[in-house]
C-alpha atoms as a PDB file:
ATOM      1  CA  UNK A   1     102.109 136.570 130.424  1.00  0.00           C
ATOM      2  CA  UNK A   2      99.399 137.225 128.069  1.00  0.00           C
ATOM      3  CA  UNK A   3     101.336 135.869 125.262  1.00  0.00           C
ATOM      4  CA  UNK A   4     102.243 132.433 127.252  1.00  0.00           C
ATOM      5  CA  UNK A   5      98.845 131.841 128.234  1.00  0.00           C
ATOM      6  CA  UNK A   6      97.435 132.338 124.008  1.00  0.00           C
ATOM      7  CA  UNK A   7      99.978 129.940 122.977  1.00  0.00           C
ATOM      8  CA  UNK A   8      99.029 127.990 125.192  1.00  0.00           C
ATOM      9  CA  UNK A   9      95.424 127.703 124.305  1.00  0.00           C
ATOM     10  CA  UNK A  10      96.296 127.204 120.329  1.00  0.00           C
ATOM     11  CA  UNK A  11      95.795 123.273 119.279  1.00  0.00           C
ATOM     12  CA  UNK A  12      98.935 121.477 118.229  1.00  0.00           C
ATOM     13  CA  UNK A  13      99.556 121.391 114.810  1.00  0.00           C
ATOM     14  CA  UNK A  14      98.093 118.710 112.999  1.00  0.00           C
ATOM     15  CA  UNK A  15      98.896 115.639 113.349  1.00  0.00           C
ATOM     16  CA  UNK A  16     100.248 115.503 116.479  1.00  0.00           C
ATOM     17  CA  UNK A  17      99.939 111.638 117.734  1.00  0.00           C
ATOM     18  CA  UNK A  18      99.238 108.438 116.127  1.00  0.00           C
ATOM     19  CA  UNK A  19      96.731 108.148 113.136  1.00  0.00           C
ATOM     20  CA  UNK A  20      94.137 104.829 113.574  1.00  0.00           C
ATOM     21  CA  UNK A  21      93.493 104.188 109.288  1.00  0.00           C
ATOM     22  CA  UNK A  22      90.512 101.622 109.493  1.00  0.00           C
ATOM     23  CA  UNK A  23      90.736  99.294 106.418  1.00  0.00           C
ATOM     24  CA  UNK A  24      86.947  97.561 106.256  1.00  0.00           C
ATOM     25  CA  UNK A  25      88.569  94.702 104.884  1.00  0.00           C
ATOM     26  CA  UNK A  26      90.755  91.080 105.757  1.00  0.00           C
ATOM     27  CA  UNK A  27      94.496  91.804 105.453  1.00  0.00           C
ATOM     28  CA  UNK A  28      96.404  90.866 102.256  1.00  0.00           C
ATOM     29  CA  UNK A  29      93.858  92.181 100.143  1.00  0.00           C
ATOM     30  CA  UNK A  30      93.712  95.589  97.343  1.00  0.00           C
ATOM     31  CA  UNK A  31      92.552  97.667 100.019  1.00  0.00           C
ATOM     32  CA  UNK A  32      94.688  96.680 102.600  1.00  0.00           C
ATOM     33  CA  UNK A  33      97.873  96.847 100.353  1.00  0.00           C
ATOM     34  CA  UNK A  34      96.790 100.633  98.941  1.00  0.00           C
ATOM     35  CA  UNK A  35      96.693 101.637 102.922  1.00  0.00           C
ATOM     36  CA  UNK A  36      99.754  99.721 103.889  1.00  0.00           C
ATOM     37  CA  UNK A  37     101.992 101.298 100.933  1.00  0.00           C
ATOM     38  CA  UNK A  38     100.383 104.845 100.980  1.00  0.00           C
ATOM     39  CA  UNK A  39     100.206 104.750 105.418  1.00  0.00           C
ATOM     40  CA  UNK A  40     104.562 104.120 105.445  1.00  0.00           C
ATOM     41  CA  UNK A  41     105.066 107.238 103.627  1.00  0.00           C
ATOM     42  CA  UNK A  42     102.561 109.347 104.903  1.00  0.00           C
ATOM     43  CA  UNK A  43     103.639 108.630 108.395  1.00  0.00           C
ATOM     44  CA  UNK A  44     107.690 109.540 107.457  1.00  0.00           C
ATOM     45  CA  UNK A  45     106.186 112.816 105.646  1.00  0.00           C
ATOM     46  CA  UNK A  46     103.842 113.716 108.793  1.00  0.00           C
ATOM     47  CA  UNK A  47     106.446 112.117 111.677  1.00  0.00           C
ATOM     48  CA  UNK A  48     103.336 110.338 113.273  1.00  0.00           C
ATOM     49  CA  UNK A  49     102.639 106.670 113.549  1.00  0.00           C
ATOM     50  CA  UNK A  50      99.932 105.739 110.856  1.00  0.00           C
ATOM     51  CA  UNK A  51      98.667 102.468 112.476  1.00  0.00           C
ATOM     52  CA  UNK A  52      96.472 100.225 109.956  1.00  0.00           C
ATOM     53  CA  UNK A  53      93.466  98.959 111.659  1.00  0.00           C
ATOM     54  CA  UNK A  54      91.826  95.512 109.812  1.00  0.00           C
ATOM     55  CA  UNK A  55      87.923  96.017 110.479  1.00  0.00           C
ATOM     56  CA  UNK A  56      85.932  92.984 108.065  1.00  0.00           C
ATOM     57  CA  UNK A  57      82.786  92.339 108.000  1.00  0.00           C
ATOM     58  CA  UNK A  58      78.907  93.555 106.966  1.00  0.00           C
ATOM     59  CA  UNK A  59      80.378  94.255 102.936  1.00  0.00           C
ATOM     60  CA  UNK A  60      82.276  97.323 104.611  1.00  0.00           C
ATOM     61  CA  UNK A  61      79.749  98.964 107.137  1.00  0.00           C
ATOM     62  CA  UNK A  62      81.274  97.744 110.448  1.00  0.00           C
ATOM     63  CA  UNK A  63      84.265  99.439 109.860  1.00  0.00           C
ATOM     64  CA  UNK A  64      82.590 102.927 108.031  1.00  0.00           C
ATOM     65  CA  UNK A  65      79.976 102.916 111.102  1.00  0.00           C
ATOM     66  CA  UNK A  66      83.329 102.537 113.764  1.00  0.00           C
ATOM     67  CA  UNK A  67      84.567 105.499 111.292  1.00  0.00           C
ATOM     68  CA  UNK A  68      81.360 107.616 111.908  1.00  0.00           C
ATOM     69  CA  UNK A  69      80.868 107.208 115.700  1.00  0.00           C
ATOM     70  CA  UNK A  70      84.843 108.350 116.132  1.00  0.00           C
ATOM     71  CA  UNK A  71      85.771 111.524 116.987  1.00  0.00           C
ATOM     72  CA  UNK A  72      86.181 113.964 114.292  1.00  0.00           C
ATOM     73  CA  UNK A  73      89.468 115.268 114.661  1.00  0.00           C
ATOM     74  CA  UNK A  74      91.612 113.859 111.612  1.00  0.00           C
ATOM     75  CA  UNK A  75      93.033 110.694 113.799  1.00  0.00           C
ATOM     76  CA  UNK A  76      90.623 107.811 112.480  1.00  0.00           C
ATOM     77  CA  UNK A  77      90.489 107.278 108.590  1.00  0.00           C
ATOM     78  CA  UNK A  78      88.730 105.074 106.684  1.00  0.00           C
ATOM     79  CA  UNK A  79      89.445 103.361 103.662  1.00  0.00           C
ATOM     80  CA  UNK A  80      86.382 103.615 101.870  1.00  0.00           C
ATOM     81  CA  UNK A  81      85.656 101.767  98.285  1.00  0.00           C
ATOM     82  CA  UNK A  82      82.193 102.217  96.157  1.00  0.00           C
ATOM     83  CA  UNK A  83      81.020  99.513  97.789  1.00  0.00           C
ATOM     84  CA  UNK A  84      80.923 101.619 101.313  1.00  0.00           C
ATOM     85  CA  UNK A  85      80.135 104.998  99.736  1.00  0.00           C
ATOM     86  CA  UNK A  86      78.139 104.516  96.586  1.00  0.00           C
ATOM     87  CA  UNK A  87      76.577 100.437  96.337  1.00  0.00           C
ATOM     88  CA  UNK A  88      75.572  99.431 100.038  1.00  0.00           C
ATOM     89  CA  UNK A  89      72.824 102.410 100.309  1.00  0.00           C
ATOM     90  CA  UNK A  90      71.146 100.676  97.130  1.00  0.00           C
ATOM     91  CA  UNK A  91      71.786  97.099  98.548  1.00  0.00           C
ATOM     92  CA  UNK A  92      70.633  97.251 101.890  1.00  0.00           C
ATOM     93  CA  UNK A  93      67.337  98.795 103.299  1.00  0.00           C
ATOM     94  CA  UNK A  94      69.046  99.593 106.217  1.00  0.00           C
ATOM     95  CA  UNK A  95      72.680 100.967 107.540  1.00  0.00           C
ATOM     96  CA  UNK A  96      74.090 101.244 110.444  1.00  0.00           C
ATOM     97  CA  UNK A  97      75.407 104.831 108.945  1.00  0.00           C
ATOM     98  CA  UNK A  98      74.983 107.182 106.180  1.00  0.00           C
ATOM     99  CA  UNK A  99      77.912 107.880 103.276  1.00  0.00           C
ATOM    100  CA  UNK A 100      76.973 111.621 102.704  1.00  0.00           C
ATOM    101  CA  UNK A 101      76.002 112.464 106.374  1.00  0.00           C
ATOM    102  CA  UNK A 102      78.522 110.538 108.542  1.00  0.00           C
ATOM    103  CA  UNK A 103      81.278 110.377 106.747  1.00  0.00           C
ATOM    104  CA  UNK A 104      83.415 113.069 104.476  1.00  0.00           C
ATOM    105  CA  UNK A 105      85.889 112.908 101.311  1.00  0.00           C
ATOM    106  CA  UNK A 106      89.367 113.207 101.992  1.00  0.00           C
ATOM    107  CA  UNK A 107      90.693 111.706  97.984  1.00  0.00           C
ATOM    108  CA  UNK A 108      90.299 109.093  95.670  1.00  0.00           C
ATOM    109  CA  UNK A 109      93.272 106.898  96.288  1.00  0.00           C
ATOM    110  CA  UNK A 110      93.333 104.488  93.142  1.00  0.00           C
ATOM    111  CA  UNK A 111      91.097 102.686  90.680  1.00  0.00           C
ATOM    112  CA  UNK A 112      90.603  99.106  90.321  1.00  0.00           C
ATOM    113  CA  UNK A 113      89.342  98.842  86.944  1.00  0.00           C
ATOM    114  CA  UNK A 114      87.514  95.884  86.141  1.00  0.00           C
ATOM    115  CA  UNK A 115      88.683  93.331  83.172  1.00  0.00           C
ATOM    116  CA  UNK A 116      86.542  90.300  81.276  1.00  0.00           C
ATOM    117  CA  UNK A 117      87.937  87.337  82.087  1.00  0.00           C
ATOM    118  CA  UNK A 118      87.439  83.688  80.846  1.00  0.00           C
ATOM    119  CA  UNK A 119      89.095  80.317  81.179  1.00  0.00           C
ATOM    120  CA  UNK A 120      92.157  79.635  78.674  1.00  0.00           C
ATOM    121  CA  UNK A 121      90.628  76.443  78.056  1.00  0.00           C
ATOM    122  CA  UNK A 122      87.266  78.462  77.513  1.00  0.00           C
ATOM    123  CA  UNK A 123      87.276  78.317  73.651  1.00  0.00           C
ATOM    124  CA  UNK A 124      85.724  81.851  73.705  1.00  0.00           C
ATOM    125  CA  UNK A 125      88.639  84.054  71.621  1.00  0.00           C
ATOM    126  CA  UNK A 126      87.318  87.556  72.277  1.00  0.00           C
ATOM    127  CA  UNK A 127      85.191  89.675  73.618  1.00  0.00           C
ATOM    128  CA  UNK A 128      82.354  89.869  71.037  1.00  0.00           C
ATOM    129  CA  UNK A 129      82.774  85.842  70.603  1.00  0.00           C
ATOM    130  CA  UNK A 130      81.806  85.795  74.586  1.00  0.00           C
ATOM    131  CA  UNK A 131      78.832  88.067  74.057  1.00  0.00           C
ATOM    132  CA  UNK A 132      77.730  85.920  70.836  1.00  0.00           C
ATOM    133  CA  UNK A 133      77.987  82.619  73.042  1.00  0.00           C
ATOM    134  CA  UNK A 134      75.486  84.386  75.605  1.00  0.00           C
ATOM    135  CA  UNK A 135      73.145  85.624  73.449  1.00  0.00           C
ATOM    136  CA  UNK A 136      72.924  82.170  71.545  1.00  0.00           C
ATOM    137  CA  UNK A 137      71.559  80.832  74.652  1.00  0.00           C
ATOM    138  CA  UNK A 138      69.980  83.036  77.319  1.00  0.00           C
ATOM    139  CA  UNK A 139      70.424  82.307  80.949  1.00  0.00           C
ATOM    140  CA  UNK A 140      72.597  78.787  79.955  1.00  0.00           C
ATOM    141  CA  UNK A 141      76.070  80.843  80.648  1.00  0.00           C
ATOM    142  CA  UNK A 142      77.130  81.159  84.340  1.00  0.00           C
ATOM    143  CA  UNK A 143      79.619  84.059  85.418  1.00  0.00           C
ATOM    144  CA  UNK A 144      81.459  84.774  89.155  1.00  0.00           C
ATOM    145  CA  UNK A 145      82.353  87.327  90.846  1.00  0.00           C
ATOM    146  CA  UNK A 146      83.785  88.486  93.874  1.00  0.00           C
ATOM    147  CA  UNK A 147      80.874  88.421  96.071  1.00  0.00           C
ATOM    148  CA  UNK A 148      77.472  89.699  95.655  1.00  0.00           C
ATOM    149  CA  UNK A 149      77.302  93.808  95.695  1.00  0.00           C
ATOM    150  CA  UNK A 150      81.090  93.485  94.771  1.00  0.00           C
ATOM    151  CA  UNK A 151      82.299  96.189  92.011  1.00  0.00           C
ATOM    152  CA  UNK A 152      83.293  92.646  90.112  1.00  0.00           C
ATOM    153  CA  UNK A 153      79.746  91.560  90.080  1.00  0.00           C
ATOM    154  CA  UNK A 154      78.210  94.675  89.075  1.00  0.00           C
ATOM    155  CA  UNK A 155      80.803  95.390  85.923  1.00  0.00           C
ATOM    156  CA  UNK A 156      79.344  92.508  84.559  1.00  0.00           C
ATOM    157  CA  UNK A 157      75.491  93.360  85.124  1.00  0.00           C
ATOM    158  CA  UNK A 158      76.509  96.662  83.787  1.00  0.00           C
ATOM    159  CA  UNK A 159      77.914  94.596  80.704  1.00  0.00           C
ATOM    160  CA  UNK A 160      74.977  92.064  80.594  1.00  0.00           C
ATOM    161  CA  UNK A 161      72.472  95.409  80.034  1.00  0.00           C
ATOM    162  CA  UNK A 162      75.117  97.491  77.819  1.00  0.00           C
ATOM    163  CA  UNK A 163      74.960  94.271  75.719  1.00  0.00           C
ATOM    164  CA  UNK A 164      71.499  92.641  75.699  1.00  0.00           C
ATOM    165  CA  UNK A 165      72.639  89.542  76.997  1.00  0.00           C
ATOM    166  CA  UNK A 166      71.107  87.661  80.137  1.00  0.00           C
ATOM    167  CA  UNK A 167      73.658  85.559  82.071  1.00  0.00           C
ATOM    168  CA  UNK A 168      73.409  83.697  85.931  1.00  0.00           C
ATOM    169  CA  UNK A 169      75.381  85.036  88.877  1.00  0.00           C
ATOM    170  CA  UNK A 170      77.116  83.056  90.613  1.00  0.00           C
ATOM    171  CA  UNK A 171      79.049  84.988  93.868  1.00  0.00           C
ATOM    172  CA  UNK A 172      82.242  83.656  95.559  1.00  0.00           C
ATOM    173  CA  UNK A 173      83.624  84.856  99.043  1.00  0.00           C
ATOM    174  CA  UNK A 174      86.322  86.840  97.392  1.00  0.00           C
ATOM    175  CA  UNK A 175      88.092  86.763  93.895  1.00  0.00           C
ATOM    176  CA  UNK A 176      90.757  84.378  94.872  1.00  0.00           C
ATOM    177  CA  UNK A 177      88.187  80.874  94.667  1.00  0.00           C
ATOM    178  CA  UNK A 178      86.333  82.726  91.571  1.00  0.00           C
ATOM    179  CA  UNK A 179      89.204  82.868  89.287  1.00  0.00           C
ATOM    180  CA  UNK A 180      89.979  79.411  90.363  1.00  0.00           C
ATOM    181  CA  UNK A 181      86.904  78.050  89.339  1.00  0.00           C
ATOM    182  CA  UNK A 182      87.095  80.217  86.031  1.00  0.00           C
ATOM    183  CA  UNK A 183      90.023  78.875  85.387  1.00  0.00           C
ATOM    184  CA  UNK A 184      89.374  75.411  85.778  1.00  0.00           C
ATOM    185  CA  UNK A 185      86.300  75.647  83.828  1.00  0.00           C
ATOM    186  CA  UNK A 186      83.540  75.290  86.705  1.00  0.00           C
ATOM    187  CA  UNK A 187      82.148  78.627  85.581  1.00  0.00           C
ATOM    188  CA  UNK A 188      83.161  80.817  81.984  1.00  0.00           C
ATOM    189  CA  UNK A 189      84.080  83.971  82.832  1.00  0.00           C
ATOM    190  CA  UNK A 190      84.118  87.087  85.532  1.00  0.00           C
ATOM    191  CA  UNK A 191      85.026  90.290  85.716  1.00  0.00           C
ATOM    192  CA  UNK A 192      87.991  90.829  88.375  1.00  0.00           C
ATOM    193  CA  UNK A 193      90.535  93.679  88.829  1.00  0.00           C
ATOM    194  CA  UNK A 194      94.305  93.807  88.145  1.00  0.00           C
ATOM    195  CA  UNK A 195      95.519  93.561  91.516  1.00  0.00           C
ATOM    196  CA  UNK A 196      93.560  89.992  92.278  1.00  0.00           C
ATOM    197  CA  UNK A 197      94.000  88.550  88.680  1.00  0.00           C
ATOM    198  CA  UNK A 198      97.292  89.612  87.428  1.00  0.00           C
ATOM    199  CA  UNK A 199      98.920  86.246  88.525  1.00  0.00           C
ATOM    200  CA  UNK A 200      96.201  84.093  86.597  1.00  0.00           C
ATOM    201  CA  UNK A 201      96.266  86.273  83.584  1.00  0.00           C
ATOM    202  CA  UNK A 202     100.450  86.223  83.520  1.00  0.00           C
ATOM    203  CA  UNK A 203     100.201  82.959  84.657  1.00  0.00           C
ATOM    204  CA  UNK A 204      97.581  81.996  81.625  1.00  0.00           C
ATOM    205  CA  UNK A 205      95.489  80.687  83.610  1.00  0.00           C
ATOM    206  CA  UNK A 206      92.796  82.624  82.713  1.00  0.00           C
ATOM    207  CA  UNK A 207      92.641  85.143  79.161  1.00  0.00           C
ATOM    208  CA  UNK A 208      91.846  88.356  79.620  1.00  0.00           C
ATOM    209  CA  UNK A 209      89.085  89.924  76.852  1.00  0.00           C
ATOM    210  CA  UNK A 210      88.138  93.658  77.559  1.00  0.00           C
ATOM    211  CA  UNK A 211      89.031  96.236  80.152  1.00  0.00           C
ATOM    212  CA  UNK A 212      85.759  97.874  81.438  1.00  0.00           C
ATOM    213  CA  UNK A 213      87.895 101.039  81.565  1.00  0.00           C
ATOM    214  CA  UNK A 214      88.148 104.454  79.225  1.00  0.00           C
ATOM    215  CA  UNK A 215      91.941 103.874  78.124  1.00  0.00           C
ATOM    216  CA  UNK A 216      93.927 100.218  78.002  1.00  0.00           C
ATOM    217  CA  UNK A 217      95.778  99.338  81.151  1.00  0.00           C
ATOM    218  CA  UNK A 218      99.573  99.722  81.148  1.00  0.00           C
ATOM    219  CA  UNK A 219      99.640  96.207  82.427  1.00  0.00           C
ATOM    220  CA  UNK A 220      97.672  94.789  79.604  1.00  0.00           C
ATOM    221  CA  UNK A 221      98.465  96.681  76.641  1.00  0.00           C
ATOM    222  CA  UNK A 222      96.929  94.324  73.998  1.00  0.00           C
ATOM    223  CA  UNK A 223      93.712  94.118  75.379  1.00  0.00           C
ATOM    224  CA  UNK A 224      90.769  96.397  74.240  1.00  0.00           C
ATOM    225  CA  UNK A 225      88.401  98.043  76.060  1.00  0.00           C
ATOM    226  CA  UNK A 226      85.059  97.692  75.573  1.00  0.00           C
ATOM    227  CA  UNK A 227      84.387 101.045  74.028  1.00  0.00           C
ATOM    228  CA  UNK A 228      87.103 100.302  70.961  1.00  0.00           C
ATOM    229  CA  UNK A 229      85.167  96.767  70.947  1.00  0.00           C
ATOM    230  CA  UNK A 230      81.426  98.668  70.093  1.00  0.00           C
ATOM    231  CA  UNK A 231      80.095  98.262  73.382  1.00  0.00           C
ATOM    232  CA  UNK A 232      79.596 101.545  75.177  1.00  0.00           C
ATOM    233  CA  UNK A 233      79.366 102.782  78.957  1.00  0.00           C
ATOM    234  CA  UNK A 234      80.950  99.642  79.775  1.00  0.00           C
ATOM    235  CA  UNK A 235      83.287 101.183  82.393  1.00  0.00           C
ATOM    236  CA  UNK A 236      83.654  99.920  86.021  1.00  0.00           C
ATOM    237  CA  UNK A 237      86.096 100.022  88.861  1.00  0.00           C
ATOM    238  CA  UNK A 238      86.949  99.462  92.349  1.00  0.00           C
ATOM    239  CA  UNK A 239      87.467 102.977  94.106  1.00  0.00           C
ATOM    240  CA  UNK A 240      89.110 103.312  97.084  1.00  0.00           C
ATOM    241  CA  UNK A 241      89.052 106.798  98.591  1.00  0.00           C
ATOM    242  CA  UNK A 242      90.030 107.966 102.178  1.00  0.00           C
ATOM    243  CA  UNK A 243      87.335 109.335 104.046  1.00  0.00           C
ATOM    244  CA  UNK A 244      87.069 110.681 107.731  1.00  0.00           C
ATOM    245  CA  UNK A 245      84.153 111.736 109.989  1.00  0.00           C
ATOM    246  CA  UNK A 246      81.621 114.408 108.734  1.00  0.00           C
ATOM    247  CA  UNK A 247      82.134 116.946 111.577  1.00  0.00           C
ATOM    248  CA  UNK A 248      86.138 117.109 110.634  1.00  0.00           C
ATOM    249  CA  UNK A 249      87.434 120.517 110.688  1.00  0.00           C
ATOM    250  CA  UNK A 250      87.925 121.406 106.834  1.00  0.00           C
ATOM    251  CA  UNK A 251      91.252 122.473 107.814  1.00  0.00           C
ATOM    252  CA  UNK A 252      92.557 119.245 109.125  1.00  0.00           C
ATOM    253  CA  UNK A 253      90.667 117.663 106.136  1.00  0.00           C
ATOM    254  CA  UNK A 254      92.866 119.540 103.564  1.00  0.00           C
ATOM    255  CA  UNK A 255      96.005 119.012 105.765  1.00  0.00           C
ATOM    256  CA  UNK A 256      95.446 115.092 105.618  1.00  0.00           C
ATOM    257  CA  UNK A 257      94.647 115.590 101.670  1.00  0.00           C
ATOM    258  CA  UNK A 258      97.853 117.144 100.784  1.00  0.00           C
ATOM    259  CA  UNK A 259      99.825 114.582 102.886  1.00  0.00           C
ATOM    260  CA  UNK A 260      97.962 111.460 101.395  1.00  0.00           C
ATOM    261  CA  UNK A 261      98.009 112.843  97.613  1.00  0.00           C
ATOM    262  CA  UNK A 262     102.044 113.994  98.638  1.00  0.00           C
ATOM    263  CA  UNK A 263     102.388 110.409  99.665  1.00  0.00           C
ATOM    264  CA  UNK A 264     100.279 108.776  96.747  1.00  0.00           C
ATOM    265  CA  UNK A 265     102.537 110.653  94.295  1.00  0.00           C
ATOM    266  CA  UNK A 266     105.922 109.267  95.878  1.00  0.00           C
ATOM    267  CA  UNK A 267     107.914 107.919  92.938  1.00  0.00           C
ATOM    268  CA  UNK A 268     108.154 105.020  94.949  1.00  0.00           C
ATOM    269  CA  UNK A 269     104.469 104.421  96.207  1.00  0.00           C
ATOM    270  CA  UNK A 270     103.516 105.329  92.488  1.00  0.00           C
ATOM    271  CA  UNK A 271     105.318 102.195  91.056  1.00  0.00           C
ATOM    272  CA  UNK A 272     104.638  99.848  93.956  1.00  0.00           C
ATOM    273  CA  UNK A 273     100.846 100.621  93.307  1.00  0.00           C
ATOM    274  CA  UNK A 274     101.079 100.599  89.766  1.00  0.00           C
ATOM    275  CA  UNK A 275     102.862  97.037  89.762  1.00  0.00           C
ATOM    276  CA  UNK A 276     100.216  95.435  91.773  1.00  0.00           C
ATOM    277  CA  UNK A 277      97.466  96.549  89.379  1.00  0.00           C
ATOM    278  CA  UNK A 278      96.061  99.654  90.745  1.00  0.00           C
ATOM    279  CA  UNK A 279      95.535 103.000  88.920  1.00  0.00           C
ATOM    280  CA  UNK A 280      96.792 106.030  91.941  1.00  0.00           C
ATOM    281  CA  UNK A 281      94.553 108.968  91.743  1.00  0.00           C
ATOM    282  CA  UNK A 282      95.430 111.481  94.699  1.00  0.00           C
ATOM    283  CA  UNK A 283      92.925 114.397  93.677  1.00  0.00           C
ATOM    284  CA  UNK A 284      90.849 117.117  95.979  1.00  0.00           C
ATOM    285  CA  UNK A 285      87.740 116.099  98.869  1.00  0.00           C
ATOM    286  CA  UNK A 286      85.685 118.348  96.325  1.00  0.00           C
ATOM    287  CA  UNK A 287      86.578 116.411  93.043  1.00  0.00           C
ATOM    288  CA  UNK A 288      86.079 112.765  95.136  1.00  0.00           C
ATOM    289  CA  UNK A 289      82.578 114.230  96.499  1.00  0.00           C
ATOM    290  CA  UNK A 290      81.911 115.058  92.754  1.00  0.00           C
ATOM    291  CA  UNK A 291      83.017 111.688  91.869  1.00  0.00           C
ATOM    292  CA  UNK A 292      80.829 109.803  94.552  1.00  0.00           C
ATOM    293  CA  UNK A 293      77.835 112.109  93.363  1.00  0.00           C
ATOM    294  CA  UNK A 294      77.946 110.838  89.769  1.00  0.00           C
ATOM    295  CA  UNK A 295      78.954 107.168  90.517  1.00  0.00           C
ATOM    296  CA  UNK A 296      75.731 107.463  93.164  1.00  0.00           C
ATOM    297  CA  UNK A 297      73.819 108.587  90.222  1.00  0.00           C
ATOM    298  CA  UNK A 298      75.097 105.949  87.409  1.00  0.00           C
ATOM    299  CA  UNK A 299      75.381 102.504  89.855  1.00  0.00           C
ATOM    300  CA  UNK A 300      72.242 102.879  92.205  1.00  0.00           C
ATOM    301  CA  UNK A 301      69.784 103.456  89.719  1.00  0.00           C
ATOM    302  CA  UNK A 302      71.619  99.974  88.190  1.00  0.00           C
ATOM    303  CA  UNK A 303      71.193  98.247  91.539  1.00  0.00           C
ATOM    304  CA  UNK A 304      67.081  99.971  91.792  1.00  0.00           C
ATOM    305  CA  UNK A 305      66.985  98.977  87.816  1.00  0.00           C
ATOM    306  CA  UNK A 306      67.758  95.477  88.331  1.00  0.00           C
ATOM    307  CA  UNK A 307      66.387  95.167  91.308  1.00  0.00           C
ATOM    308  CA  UNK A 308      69.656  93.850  93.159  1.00  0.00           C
ATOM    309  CA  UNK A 309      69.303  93.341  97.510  1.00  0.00           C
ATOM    310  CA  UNK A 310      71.594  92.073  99.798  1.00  0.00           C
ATOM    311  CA  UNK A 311      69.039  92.155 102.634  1.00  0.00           C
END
């Protein structure tokens, strides 16, 4: 009788229902894609649904504050990029929650790293010739990005102080109308990621100059990075980690971890990711909190530095 009424009280193995994975973005995009591919398998490998849960809006923080006020049980993840863990804290005055007290590392999912891009009509032949053309003339060179606060637009504020150069931002409402306009010729150049430019740079629609990355990108073998080119600390990315809320038992949090970074490292998720431009990761909560603690570091004192709001 005893023994009945113990099993009883134990919790169900975890997970035992549906997971909700919030994705703080529009569907169709990076983010959405890297939770689409990675949810499939992980919900064969668990036997739960994985449900994907579109939440836009506020550059990320409507969907990480739904993340924090949830229950903290393992059942609602967040898709969490730089933007929602390391940038908005600089941007904005105020948030409607906090990345290190509301909301805990699970992994680092993939890297978007960021590449120079410029018309093919543009003239400008390589890297250094772009940086030459901006110095000539301070201020007269335009570049897009993304959006304001975007990983895009601060790769290339990182460049402008790596390389003494002062350029004007211009911010789109996503990369799509950016690289349009940089490949028309309305605007020079931007820095955008794999997964949003590859059809414009296959396409040559738009040359691409430097990777802001440490190694060349698999999909762009012929195109330097900025370190080989002379210009160092020139590195930037879009991270995408999961992330659940802070109170999560650290046992279901290292449950979840080996069943995303099992599903991440799925011969078949592996290519589909690589193909679309992204870099998979899959490594511990303690290595991504170590990561988020020296990206905090490195990009806010940019943002403070520069003096960047979005308020």
């Amino acid at each position: 009788m005893w023994a009945a009424t113990n099993a009883a009280a134990q919790p169900a193995a975890y997970p035992s229902k549906p997971i909700r994975w919030i994705v703080p973005y529009a569907a169709g995009g990076g983010s959405d894609f890297l939770a689409r591919t990675i949810g499939q398998t992980l919900s064969t490998q668990v036997g739960q649904p994985v449900l994907v849960d579109n939440k836009p809006g506020g550059n990320t923080a409507l969907g990480a504050a739904e993340t924090a006020r949830a229950p903290a049980d393992g059942y609602t993840v967040l898709s969490a990029d730089n933007g929602t863990m390391v940038f908005n804290p600089a941007l904005y005055k105020s948030l409607s929650y906090s990345p290190t007290k509301d909301l805990a590392p699970v992994t680092l999912m993939g890297r978007f790293p960021m590449i120079l891009v410029v018309g093919a009509n543009s003239g400008i032949a390589s890297a250094q010739d772009f940086i030459a053309q901006a110095r000539a003339k301070p201020g007269s060179m335009n570049y897009a990005s993304a959006g304001a606060g975007s990983p895009h637009h601060l790769g290339m504020e990182l460049l402008k102080v790596q390389s003494k150069v002062f350029m004007v931002h211009v911010p789109y409402r996503g990369a799509a109308p950016a690289l349009a306009d940089v490949a028309g010729g309305q605007v020079p150049a931007m820095m955008v990621d794999m997964a949003a430019g590859a059809g414009f740079i296959k396409g040559g629609k738009v040359k691409a100059l430097a990777v802001a990355n440490a190694t060349r990108l698999p999909q762009l073998p012929d195109v330097p990075t900025f370190a080989e080119l002379g210009i160092k600390n020139v590195e930037a990315a879009a991270l995408v980690g999961m992330v659940v809320p802070a109170a999560t038992p650290p046992d279901v949090v290292n449950a979840l971890n080996k069943s995303v970074v099992a599903a991440i490292n799925e011969p078949g998720v592996r290519k589909r990711l690589i193909d679309f431009g992204v870099e998979p990761v899959g490594n511990t909560p303690a290595q991504f909190a170590e990561l988020l603690r020296n990206e905090t570091t490195r990009w806010q004192k940019l943002i403070t530095d520069l003096k960047i709001t979005l308020d």
